[in-house]
PDB file of N, CA and C in Angstrom:
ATOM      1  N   UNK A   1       0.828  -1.178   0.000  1.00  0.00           N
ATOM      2  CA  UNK A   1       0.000   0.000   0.000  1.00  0.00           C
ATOM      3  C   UNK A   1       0.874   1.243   0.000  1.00  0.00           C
ATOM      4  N   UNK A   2       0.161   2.175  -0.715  1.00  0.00           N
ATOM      5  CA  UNK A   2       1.096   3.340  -0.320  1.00  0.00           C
ATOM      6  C   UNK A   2       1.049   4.127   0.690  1.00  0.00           C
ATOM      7  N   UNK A   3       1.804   5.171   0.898  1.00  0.00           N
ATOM      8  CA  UNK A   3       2.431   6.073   1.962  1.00  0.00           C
ATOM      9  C   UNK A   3       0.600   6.701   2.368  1.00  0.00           C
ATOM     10  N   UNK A   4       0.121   7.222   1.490  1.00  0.00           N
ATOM     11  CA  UNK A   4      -1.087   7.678   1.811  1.00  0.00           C
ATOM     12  C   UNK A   4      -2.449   6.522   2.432  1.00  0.00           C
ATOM     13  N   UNK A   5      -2.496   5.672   1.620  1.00  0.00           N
ATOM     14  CA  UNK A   5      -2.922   4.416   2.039  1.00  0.00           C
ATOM     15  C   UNK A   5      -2.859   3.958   3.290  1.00  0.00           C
ATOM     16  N   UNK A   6      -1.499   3.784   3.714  1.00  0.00           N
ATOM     17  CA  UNK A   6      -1.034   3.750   5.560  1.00  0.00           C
ATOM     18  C   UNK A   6      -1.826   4.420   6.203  1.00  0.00           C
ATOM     19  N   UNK A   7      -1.837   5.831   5.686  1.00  0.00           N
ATOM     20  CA  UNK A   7      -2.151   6.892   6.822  1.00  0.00           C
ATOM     21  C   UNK A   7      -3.693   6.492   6.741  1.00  0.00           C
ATOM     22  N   UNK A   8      -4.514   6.198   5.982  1.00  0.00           N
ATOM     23  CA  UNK A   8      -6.118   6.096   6.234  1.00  0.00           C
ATOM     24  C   UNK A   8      -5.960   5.352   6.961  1.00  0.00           C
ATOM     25  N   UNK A   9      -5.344   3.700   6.774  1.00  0.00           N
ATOM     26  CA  UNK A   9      -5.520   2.826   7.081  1.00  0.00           C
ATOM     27  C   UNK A   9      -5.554   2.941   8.910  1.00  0.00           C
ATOM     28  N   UNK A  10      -3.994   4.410   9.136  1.00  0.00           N
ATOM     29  CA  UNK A  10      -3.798   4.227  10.520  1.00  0.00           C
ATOM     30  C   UNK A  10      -5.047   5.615  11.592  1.00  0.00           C
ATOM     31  N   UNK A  11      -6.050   5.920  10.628  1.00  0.00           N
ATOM     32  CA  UNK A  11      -6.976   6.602  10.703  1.00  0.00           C
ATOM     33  C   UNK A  11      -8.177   6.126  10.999  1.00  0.00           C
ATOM     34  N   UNK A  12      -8.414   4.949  10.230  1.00  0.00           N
ATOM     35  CA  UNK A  12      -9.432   3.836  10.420  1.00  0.00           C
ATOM     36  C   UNK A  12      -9.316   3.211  11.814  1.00  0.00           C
ATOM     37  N   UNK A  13      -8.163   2.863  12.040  1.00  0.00           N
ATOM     38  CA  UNK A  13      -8.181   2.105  12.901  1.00  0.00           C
ATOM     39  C   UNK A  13      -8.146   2.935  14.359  1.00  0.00           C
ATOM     40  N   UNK A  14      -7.991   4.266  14.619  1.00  0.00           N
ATOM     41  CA  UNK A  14      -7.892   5.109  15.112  1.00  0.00           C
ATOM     42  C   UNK A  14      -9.546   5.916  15.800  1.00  0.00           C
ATOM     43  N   UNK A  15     -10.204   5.474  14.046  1.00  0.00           N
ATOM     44  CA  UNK A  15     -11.971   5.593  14.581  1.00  0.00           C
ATOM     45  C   UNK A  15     -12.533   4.372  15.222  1.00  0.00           C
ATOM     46  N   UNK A  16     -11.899   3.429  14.801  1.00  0.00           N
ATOM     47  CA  UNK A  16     -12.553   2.338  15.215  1.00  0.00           C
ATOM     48  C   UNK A  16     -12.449   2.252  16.773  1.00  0.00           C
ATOM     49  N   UNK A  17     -11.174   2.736  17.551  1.00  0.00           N
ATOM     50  CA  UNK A  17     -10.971   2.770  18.939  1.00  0.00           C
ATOM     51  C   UNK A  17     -11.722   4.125  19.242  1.00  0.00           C
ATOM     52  N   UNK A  18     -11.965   5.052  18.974  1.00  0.00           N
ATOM     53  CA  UNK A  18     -12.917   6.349  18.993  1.00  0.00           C
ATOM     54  C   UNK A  18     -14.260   5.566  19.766  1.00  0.00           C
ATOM     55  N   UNK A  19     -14.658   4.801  19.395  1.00  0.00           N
ATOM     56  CA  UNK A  19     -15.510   4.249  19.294  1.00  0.00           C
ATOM     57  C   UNK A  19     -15.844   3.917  20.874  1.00  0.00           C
ATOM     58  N   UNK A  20     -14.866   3.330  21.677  1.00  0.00           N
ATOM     59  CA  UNK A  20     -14.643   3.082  22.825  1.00  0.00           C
ATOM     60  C   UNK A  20     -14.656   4.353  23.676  1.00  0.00           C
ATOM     61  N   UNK A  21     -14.117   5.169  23.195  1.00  0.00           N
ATOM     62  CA  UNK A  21     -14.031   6.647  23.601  1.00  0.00           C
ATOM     63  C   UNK A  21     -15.347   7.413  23.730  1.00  0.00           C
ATOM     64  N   UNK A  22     -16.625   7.159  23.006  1.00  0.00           N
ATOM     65  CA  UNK A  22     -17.537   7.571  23.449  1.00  0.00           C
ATOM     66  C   UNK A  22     -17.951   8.426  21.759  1.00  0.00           C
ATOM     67  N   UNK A  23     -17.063   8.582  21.017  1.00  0.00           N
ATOM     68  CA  UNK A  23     -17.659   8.842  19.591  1.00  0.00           C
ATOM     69  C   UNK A  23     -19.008   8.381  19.202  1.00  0.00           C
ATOM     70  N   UNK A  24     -19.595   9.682  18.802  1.00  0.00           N
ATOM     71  CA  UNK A  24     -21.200   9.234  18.340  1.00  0.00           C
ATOM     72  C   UNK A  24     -21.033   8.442  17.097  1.00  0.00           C
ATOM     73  N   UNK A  25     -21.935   7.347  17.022  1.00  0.00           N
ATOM     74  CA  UNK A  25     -22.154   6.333  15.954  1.00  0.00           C
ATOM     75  C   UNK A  25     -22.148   7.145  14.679  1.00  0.00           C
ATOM     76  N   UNK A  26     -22.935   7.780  14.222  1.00  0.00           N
ATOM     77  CA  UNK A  26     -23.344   8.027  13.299  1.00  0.00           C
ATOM     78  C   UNK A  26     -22.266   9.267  12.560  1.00  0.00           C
ATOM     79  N   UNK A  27     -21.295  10.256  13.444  1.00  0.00           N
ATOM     80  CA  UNK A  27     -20.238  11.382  13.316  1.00  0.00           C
ATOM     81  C   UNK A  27     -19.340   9.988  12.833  1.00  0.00           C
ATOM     82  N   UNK A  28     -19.015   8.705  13.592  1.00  0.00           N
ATOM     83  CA  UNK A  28     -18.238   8.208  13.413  1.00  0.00           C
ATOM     84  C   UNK A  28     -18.070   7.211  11.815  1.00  0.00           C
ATOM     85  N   UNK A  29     -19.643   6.275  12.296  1.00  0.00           N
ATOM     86  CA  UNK A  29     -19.853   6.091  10.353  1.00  0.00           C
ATOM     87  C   UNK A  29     -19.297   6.910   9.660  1.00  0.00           C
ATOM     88  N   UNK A  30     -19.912   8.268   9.216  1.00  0.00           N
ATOM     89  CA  UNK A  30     -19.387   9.354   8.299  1.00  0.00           C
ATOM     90  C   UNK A  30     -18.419   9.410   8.048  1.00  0.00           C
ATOM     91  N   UNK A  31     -17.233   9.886   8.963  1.00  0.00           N
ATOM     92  CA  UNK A  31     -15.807   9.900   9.367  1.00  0.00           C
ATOM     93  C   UNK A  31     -14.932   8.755   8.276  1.00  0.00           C
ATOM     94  N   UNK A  32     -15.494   7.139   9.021  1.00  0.00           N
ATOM     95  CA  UNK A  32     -15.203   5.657   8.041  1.00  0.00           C
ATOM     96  C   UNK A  32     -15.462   5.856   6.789  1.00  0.00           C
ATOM     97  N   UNK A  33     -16.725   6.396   6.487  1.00  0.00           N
ATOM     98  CA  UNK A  33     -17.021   6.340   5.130  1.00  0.00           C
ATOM     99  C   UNK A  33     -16.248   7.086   3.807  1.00  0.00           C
ATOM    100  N   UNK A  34     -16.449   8.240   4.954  1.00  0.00           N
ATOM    101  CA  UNK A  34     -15.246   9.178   3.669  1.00  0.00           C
ATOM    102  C   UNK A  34     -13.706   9.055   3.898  1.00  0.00           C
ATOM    103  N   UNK A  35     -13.200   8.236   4.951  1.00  0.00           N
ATOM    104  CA  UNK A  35     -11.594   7.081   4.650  1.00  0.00           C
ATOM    105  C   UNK A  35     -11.819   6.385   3.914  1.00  0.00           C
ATOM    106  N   UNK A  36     -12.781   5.679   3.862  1.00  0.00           N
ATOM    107  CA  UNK A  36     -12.745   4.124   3.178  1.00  0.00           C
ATOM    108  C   UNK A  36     -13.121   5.103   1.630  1.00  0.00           C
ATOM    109  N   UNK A  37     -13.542   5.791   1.081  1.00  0.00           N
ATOM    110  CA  UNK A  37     -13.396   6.517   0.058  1.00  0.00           C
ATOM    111  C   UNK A  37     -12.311   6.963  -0.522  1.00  0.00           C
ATOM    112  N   UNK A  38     -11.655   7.556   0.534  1.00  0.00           N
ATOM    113  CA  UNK A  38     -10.414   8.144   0.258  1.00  0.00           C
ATOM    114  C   UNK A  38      -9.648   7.137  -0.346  1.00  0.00           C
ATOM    115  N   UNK A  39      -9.439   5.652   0.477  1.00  0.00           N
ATOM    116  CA  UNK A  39      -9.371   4.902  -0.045  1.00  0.00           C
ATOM    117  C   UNK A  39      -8.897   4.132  -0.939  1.00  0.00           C
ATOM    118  N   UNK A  40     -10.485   4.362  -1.700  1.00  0.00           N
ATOM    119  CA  UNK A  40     -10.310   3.772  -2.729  1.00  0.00           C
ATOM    120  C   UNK A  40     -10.023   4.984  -3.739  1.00  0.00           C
ATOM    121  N   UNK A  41     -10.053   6.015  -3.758  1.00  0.00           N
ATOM    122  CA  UNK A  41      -9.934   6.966  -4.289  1.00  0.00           C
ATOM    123  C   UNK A  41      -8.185   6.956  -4.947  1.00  0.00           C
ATOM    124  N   UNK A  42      -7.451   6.725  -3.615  1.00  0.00           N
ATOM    125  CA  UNK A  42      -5.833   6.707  -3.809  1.00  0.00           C
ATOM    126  C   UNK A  42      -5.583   5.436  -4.383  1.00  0.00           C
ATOM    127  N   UNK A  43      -6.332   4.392  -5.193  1.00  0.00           N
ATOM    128  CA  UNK A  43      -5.921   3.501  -5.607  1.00  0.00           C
ATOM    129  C   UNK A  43      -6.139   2.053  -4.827  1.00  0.00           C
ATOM    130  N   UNK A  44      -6.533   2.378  -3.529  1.00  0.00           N
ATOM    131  CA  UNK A  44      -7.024   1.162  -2.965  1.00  0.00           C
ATOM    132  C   UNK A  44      -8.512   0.348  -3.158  1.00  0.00           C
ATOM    133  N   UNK A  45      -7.598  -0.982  -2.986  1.00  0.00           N
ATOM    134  CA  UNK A  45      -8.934  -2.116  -3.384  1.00  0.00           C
ATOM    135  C   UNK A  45      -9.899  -2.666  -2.508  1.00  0.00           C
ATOM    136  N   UNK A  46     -10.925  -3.569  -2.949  1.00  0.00           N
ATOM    137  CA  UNK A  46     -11.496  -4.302  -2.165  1.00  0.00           C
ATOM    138  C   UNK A  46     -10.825  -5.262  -1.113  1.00  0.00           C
ATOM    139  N   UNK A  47      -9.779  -5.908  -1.955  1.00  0.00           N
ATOM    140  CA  UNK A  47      -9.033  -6.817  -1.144  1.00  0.00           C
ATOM    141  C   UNK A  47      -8.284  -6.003  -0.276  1.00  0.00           C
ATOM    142  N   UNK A  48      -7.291  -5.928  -0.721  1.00  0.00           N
ATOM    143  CA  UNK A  48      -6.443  -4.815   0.128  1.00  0.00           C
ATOM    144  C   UNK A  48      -7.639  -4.314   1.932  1.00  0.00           C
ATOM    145  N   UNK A  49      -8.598  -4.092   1.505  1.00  0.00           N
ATOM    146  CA  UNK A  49      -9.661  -3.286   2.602  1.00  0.00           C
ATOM    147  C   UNK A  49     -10.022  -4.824   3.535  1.00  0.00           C
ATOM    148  N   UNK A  50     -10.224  -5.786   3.001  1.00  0.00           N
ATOM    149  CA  UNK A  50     -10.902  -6.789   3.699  1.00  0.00           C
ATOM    150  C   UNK A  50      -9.408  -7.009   4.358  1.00  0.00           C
ATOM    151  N   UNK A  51      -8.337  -7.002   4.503  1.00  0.00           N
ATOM    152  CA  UNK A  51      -7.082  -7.627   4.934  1.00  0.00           C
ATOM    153  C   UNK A  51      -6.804  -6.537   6.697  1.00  0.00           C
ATOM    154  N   UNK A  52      -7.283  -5.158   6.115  1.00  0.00           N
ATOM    155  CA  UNK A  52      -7.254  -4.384   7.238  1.00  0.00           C
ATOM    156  C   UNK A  52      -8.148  -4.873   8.908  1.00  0.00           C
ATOM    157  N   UNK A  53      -7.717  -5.340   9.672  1.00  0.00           N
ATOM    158  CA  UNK A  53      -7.872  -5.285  11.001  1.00  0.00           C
ATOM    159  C   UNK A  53      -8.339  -4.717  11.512  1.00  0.00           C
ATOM    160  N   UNK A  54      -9.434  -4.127  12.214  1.00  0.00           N
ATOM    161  CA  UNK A  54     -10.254  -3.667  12.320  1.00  0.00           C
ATOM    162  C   UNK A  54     -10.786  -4.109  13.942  1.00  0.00           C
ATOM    163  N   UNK A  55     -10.595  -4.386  14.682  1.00  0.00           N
ATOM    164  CA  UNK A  55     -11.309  -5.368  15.823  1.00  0.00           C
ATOM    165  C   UNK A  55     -12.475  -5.308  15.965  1.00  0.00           C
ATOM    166  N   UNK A  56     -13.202  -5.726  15.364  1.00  0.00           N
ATOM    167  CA  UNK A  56     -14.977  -5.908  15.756  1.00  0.00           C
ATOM    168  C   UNK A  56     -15.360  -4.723  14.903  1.00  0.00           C
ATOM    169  N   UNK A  57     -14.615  -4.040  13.706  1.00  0.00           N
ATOM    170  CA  UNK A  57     -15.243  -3.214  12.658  1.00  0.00           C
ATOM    171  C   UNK A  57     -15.142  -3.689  11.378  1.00  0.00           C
ATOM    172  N   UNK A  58     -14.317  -4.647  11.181  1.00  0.00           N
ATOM    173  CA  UNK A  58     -13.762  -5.021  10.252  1.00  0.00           C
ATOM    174  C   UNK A  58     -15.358  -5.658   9.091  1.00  0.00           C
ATOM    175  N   UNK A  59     -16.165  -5.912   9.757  1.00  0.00           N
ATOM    176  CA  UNK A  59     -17.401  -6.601   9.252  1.00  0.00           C
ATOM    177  C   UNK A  59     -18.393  -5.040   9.106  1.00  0.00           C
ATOM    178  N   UNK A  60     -18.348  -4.622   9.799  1.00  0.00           N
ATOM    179  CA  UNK A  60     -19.349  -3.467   9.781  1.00  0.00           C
ATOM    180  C   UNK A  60     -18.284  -2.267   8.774  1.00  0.00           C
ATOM    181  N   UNK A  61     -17.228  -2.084   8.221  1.00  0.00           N
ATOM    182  CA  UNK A  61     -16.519  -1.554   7.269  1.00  0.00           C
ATOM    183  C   UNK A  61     -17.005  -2.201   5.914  1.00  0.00           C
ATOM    184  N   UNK A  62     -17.223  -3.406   6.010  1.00  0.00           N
ATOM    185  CA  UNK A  62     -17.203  -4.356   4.547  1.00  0.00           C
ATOM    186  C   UNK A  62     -18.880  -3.626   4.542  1.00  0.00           C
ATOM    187  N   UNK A  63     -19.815  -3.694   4.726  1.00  0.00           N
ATOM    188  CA  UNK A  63     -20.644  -3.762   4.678  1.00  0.00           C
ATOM    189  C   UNK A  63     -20.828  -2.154   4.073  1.00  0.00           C
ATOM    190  N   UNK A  64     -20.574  -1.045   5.463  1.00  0.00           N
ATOM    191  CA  UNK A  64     -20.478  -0.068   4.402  1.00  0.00           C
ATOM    192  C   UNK A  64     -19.804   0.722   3.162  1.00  0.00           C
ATOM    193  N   UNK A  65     -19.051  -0.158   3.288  1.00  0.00           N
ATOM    194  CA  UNK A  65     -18.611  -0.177   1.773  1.00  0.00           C
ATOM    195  C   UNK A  65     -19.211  -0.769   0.502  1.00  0.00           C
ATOM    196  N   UNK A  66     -20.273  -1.838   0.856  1.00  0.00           N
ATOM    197  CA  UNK A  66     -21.221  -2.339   0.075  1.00  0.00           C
ATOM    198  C   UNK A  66     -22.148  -1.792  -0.529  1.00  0.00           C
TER     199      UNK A  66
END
């Protein structure tokens, strides 16, 4: 992945612990949605996205990305 790629990736995973923190659901969806855009935007894939780690988002990412 590339240099930019990383950084969503280490952004994603960053909301996903937000999450624990008390981040509203729905500010936070949004947030995922337009990374996981970005994304794919910079050249990233489906696969590539399903490989990302996620702890207990990783299923609820696939989905909104669907």
């Amino acid at each position: 992945m590339s240099e930019l790629q990383n950084r969503i990736v280490e952004r994603l995973t960053a909301l996903d612990r937000s999450q624990e923190a008390g981040l509203a659901s729905d500010t936070r969806e949004k947030l995922m949605t337009a990374a996981i855009g970005l994304f794919y935007a910079s050249g990233g894939d489906a696969d590539e996205l399903q490989h990302i780690c996620l702890k207990g988002s990783e299923q609820e990412l696939l989905e909104i990305v669907r």
